[in-house]
PDB file of N, CA and C in Angstrom:
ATOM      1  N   UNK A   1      80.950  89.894 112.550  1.00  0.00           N
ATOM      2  CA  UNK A   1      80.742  90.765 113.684  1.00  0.00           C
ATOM      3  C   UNK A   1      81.911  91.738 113.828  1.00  0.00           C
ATOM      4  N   UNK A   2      83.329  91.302 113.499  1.00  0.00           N
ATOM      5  CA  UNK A   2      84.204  92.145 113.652  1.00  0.00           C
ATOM      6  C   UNK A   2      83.846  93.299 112.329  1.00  0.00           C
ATOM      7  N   UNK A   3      83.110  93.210 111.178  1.00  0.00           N
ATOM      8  CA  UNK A   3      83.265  93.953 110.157  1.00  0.00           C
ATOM      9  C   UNK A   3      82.388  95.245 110.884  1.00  0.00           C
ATOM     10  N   UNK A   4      81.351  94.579 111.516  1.00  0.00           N
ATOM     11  CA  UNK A   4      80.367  95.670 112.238  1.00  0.00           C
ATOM     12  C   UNK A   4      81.088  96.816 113.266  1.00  0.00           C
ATOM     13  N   UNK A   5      82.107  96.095 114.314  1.00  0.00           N
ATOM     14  CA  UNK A   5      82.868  96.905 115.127  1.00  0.00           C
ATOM     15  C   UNK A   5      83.951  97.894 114.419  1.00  0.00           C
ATOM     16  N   UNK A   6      84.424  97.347 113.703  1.00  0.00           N
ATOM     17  CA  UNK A   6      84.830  98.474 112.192  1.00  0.00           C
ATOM     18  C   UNK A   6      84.400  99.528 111.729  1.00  0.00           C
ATOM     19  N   UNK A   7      83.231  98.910 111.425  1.00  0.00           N
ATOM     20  CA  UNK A   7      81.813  99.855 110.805  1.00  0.00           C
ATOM     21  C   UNK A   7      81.925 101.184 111.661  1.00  0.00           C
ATOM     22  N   UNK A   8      81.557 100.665 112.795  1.00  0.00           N
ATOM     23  CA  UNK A   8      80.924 101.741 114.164  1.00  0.00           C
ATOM     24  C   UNK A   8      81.994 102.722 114.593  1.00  0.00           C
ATOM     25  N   UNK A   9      83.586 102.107 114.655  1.00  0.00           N
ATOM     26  CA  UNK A   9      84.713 102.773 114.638  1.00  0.00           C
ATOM     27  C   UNK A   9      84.789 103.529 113.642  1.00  0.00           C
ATOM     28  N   UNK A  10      84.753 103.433 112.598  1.00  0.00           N
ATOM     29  CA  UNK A  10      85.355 104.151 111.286  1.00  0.00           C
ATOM     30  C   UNK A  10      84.231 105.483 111.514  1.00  0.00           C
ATOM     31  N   UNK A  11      82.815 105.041 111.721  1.00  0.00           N
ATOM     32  CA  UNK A  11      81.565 106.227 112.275  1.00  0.00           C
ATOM     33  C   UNK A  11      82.177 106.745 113.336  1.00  0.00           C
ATOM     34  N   UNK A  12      82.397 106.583 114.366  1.00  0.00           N
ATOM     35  CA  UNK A  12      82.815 107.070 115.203  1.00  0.00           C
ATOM     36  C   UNK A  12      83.581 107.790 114.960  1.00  0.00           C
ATOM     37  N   UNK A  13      85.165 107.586 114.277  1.00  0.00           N
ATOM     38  CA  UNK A  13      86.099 108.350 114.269  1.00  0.00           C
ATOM     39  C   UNK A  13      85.688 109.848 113.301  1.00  0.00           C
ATOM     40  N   UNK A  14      85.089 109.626 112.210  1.00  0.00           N
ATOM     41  CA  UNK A  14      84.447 110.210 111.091  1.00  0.00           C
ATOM     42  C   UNK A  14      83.737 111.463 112.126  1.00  0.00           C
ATOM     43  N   UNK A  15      82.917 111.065 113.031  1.00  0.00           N
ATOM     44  CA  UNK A  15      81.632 111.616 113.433  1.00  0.00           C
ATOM     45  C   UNK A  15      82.566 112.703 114.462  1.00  0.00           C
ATOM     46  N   UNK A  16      83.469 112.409 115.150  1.00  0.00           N
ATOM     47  CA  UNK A  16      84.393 113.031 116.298  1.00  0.00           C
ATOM     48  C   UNK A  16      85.095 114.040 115.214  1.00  0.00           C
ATOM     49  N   UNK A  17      85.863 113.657 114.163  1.00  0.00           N
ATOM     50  CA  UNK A  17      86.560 115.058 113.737  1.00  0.00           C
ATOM     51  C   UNK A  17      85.155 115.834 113.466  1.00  0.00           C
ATOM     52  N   UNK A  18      83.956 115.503 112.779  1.00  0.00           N
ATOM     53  CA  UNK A  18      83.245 116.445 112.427  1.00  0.00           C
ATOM     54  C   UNK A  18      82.375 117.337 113.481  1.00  0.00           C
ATOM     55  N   UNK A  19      82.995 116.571 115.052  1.00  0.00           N
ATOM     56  CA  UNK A  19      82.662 117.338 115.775  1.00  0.00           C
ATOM     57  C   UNK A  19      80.809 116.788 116.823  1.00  0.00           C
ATOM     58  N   UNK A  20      80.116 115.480 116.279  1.00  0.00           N
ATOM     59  CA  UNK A  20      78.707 115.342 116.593  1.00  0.00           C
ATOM     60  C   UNK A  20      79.626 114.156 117.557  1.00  0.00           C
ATOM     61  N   UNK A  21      79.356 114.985 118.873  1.00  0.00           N
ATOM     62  CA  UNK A  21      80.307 113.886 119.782  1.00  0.00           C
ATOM     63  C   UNK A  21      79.342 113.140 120.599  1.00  0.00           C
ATOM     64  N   UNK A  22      77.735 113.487 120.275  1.00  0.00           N
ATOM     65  CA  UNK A  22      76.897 112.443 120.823  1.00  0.00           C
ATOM     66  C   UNK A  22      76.459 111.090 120.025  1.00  0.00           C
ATOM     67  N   UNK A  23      76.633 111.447 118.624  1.00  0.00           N
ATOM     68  CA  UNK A  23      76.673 110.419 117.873  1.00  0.00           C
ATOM     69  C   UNK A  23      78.465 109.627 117.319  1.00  0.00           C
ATOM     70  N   UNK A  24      79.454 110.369 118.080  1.00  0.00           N
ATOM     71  CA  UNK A  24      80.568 109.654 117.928  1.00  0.00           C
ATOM     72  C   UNK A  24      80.798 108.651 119.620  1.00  0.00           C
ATOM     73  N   UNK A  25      80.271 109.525 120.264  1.00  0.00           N
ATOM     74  CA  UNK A  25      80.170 108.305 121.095  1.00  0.00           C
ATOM     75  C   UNK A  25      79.168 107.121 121.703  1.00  0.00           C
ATOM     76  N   UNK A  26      78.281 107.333 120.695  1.00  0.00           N
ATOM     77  CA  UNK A  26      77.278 106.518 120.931  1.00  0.00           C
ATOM     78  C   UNK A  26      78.086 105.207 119.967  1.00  0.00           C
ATOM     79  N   UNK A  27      78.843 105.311 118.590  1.00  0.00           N
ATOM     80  CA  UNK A  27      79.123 104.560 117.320  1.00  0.00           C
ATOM     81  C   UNK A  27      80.659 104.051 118.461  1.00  0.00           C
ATOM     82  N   UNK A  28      81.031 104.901 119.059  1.00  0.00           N
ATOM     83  CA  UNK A  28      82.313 104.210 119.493  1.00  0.00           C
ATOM     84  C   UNK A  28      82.116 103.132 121.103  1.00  0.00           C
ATOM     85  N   UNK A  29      80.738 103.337 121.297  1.00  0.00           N
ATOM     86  CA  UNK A  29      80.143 102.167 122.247  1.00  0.00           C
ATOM     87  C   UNK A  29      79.873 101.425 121.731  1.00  0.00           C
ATOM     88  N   UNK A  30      79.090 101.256 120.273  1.00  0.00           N
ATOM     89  CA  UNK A  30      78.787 100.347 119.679  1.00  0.00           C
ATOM     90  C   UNK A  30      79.486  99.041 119.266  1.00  0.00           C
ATOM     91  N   UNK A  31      80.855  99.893 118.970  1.00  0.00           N
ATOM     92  CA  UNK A  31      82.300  99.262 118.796  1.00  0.00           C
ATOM     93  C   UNK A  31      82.974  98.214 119.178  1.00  0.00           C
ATOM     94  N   UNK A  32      83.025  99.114 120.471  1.00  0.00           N
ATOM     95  CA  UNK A  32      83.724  98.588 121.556  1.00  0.00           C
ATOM     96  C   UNK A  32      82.546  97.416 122.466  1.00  0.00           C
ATOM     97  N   UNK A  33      81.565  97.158 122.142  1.00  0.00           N
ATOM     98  CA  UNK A  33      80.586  95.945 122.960  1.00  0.00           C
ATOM     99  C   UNK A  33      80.911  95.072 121.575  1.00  0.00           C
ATOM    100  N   UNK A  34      80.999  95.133 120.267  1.00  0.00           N
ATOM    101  CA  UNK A  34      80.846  94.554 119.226  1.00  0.00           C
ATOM    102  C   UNK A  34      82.585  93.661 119.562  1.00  0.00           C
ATOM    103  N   UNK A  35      83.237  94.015 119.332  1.00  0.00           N
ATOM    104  CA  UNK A  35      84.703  93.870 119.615  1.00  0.00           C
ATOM    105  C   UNK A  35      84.828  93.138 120.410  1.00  0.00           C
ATOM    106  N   UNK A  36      84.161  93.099 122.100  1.00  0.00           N
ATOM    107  CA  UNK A  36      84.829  92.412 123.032  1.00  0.00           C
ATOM    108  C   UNK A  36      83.575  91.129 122.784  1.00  0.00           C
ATOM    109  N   UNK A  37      82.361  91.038 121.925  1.00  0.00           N
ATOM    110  CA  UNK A  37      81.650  90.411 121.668  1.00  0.00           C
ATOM    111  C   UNK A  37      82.295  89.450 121.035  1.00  0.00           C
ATOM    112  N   UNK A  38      82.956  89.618 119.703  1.00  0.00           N
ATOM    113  CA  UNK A  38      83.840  88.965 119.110  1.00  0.00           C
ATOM    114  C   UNK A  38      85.110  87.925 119.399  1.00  0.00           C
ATOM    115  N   UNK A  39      85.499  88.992 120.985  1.00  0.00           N
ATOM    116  CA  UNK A  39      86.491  88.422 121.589  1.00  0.00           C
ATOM    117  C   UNK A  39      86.157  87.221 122.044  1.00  0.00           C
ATOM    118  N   UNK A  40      85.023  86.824 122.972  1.00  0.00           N
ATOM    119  CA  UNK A  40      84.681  86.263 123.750  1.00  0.00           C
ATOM    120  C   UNK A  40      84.207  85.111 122.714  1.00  0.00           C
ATOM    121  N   UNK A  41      83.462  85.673 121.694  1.00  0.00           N
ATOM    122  CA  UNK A  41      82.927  84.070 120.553  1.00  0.00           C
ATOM    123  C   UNK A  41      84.583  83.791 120.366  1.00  0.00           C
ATOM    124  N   UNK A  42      85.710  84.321 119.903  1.00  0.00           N
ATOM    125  CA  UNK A  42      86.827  83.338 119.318  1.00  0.00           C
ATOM    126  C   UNK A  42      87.260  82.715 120.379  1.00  0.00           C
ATOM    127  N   UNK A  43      87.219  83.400 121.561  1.00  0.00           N
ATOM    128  CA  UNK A  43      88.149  82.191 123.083  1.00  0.00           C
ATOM    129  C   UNK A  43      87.156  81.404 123.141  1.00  0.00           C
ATOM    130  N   UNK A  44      85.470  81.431 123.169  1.00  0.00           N
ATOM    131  CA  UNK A  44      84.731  79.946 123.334  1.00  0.00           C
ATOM    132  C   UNK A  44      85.225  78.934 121.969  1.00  0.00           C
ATOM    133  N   UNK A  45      85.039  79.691 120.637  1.00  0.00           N
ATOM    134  CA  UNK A  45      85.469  78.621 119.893  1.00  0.00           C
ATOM    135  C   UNK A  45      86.884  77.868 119.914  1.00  0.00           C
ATOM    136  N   UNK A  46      87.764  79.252 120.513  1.00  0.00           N
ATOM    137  CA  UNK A  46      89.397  77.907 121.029  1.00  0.00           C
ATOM    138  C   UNK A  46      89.437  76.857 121.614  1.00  0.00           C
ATOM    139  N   UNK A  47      88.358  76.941 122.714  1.00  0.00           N
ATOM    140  CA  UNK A  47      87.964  76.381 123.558  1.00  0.00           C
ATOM    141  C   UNK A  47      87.632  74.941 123.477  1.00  0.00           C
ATOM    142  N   UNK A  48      86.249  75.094 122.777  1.00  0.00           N
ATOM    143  CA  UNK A  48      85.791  74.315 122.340  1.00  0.00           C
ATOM    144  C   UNK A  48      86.492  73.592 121.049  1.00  0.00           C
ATOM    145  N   UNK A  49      87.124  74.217 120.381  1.00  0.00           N
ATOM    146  CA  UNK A  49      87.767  73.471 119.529  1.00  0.00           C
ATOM    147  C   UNK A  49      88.982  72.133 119.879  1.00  0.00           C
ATOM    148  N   UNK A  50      89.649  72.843 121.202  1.00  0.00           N
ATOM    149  CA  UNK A  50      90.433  72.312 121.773  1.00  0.00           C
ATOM    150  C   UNK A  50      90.241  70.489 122.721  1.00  0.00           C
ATOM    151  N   UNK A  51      88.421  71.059 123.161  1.00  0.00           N
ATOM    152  CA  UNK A  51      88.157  69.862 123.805  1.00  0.00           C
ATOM    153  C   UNK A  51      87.396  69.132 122.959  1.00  0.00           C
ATOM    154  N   UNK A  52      86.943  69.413 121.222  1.00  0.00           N
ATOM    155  CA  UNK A  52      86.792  68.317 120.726  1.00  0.00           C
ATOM    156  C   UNK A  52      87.635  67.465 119.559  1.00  0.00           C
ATOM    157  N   UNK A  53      89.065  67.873 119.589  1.00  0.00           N
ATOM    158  CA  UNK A  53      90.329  67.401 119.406  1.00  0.00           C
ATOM    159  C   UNK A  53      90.653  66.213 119.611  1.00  0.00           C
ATOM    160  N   UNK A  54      90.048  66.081 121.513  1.00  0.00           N
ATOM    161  CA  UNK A  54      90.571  64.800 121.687  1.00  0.00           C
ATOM    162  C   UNK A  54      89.505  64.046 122.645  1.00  0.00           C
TER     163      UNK A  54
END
């Protein structure tokens, strides 16, 4: 999932110098929900990793 928020960034950034700023910010929303998506699966898996430890 993080390779995808990558993906959408690297489009994004690509898409903004070339100037198509409805499709650079559509790829840099994409991103940024992908990203904090990611965030949220690694703190449940800390999480959970933590309470089946012990």
């Amino acid at each position: 999932m993080l390779y995808y928020a990558l993906v959408f960034l690297v489009i994004a950034l690509i898409a903004g110098i070339l100037g198509f700023g409805g499709i650079a910010g559509a790829s840099a929303g994409i991103a940024q929900v992908l990203f904090f998506l990611f965030l949220a699966f690694l703190v449940i898996s800390l999480v959970v990793g933590l309470f089946r430890r012990t």
